[in-house]
Every structure is written in C-alpha cells, then in structure tokens.
PDB file of N, CA and C in Angstrom:
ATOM      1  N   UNK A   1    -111.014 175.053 -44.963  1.00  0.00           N
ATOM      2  CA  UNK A   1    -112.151 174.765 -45.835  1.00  0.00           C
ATOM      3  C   UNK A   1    -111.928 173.441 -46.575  1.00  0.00           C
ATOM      4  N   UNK A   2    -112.911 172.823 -46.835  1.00  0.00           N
ATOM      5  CA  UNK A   2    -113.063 171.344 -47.393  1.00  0.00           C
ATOM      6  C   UNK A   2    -112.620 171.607 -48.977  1.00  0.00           C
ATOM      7  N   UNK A   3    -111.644 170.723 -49.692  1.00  0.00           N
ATOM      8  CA  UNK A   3    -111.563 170.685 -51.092  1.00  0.00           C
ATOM      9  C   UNK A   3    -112.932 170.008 -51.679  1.00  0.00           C
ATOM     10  N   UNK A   4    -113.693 171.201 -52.401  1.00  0.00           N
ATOM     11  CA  UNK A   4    -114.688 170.553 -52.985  1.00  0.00           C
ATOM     12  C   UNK A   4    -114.682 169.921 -54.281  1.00  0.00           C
ATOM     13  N   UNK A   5    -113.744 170.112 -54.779  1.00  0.00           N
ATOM     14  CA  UNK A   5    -112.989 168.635 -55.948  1.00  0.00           C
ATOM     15  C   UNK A   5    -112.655 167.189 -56.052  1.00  0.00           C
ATOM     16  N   UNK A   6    -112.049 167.378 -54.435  1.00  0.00           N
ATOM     17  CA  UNK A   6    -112.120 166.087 -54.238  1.00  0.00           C
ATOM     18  C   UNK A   6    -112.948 165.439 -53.069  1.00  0.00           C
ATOM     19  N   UNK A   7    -113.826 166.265 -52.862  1.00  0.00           N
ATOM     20  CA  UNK A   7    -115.257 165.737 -52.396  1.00  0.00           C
ATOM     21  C   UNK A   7    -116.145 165.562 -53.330  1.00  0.00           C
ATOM     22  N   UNK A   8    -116.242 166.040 -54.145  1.00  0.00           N
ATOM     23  CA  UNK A   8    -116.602 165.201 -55.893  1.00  0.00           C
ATOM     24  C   UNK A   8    -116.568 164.242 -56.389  1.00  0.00           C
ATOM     25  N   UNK A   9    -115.001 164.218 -56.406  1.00  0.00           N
ATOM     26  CA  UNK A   9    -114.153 162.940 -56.668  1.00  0.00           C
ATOM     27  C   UNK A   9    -115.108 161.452 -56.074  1.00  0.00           C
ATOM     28  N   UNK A  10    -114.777 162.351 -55.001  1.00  0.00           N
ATOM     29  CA  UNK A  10    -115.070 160.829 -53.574  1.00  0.00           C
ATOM     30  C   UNK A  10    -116.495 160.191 -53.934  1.00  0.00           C
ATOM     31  N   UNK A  11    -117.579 161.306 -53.923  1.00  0.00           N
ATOM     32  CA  UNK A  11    -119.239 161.089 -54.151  1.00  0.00           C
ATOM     33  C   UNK A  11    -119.022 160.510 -55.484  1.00  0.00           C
ATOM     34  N   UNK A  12    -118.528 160.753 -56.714  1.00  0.00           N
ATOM     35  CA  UNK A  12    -118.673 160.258 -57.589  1.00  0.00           C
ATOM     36  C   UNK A  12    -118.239 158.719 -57.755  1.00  0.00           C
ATOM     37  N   UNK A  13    -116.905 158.600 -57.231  1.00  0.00           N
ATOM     38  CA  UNK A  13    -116.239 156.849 -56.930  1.00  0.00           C
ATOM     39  C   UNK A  13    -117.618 155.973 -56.144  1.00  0.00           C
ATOM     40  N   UNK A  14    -118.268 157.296 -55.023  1.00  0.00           N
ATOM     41  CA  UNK A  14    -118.863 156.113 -54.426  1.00  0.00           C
ATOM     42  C   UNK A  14    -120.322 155.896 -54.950  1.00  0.00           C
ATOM     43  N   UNK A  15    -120.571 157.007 -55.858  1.00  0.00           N
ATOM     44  CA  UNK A  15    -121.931 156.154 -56.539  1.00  0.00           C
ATOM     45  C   UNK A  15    -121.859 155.628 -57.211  1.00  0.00           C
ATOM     46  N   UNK A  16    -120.212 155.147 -58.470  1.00  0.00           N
ATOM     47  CA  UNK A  16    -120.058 154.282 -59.250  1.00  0.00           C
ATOM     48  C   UNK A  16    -119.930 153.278 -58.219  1.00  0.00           C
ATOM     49  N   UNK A  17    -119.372 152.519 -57.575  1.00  0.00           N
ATOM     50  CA  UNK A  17    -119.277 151.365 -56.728  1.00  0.00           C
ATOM     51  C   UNK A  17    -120.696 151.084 -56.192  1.00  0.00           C
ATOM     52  N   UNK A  18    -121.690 152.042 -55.651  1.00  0.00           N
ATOM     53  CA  UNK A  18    -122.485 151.730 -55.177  1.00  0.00           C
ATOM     54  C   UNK A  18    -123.411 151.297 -56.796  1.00  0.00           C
ATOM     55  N   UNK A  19    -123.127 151.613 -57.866  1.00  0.00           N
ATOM     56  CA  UNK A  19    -124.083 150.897 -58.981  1.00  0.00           C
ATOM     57  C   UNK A  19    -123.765 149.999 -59.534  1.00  0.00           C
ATOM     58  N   UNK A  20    -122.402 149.523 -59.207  1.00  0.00           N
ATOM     59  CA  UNK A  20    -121.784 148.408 -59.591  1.00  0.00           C
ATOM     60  C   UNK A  20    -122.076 147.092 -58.340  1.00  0.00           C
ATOM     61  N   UNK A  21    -122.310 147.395 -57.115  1.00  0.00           N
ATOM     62  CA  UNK A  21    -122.824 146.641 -56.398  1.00  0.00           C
ATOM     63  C   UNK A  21    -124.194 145.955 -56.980  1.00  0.00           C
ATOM     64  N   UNK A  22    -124.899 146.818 -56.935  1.00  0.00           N
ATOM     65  CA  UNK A  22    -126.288 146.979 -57.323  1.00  0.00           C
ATOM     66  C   UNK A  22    -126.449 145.906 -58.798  1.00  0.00           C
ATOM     67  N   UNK A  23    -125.904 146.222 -60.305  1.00  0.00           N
ATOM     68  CA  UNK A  23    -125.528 145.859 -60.413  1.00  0.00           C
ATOM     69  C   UNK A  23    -125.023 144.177 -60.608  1.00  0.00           C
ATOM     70  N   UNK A  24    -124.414 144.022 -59.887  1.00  0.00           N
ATOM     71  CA  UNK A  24    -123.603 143.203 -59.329  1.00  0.00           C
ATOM     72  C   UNK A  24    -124.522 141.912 -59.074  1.00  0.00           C
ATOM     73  N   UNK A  25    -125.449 142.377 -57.884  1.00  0.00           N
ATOM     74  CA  UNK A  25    -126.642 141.855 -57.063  1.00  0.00           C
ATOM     75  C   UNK A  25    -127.403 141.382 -57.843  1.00  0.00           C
ATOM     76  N   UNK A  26    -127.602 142.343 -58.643  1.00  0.00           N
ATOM     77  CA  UNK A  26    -129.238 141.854 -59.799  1.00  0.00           C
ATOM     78  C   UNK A  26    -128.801 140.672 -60.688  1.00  0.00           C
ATOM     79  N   UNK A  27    -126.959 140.637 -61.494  1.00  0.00           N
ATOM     80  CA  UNK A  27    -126.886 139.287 -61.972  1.00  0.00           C
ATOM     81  C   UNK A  27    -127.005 138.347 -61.094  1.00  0.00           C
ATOM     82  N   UNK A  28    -126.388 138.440 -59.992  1.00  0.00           N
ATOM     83  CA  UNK A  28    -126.231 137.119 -59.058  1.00  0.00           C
ATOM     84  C   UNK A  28    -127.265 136.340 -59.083  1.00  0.00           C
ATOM     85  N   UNK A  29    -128.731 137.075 -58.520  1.00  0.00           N
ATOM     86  CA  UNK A  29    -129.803 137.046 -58.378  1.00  0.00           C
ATOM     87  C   UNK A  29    -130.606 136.379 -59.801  1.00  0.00           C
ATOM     88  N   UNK A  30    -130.375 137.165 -60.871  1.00  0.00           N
ATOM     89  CA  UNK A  30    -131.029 136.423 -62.052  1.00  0.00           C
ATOM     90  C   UNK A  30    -130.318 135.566 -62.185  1.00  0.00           C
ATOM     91  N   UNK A  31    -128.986 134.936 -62.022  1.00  0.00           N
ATOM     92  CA  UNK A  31    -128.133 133.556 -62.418  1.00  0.00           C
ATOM     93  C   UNK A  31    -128.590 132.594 -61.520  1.00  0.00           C
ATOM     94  N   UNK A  32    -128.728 132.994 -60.137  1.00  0.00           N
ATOM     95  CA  UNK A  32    -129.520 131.900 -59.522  1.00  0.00           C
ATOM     96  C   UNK A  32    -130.848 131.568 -59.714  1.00  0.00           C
ATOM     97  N   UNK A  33    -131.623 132.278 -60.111  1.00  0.00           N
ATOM     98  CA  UNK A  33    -133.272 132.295 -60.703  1.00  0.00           C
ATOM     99  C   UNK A  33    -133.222 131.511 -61.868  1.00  0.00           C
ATOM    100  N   UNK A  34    -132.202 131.568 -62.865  1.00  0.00           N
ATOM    101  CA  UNK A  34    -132.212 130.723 -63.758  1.00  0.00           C
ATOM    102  C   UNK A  34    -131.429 129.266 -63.617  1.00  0.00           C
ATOM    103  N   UNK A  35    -130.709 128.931 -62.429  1.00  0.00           N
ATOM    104  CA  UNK A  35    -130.133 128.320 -62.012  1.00  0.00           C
ATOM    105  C   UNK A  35    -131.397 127.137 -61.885  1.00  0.00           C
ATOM    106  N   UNK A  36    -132.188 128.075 -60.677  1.00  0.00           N
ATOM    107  CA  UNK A  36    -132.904 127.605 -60.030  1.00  0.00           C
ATOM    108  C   UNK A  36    -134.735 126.772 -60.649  1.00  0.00           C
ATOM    109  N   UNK A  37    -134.447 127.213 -61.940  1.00  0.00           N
ATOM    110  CA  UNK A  37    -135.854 127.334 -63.255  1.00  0.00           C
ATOM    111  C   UNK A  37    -135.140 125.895 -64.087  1.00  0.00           C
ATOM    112  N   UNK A  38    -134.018 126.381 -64.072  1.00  0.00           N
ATOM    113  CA  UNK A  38    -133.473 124.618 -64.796  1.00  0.00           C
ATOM    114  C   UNK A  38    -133.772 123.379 -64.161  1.00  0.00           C
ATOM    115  N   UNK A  39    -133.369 123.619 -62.793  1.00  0.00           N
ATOM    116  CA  UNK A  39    -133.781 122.601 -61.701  1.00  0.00           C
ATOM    117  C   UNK A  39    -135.160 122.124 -61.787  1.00  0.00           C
ATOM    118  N   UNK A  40    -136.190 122.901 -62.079  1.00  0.00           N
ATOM    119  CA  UNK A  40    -137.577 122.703 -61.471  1.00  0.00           C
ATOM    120  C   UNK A  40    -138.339 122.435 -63.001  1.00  0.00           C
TER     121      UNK A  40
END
C-alpha cells in the first residue's frame, strides 16, 4: 500500500513550486512590461 503521508508531502512540495513558478512568471512578465513602458 502507498504511504499516504508522504504522498501529501509530495502534492504539497509540488503545488508550492508550481505557485512559485507561477509566481515567478507574473514578475518576470510585469518587469519586462515596465521595462518595456520606459522605452516607449
């Protein structure tokens, strides 16, 4: 039988990483938008 603790574990690591991507993306994205607003 599967340890369901640390199949917990696991889902939980990977939806923090997956919101830290996310995240992640959206500054990139607004730093270049404002990057890109200075320019113009």
């Amino acid at each position: 039988m599967l340890n369901i603790s640390r199949l917990s574990k696991f889902v939980s690591v990977a939806n923090f990483v997956l919101y830290l991507e996310i995240a992640l993306t959206k500054e990139k994205y607004r730093y270049m938008y404002r990057q890109s607003s200075y320019i113009f």
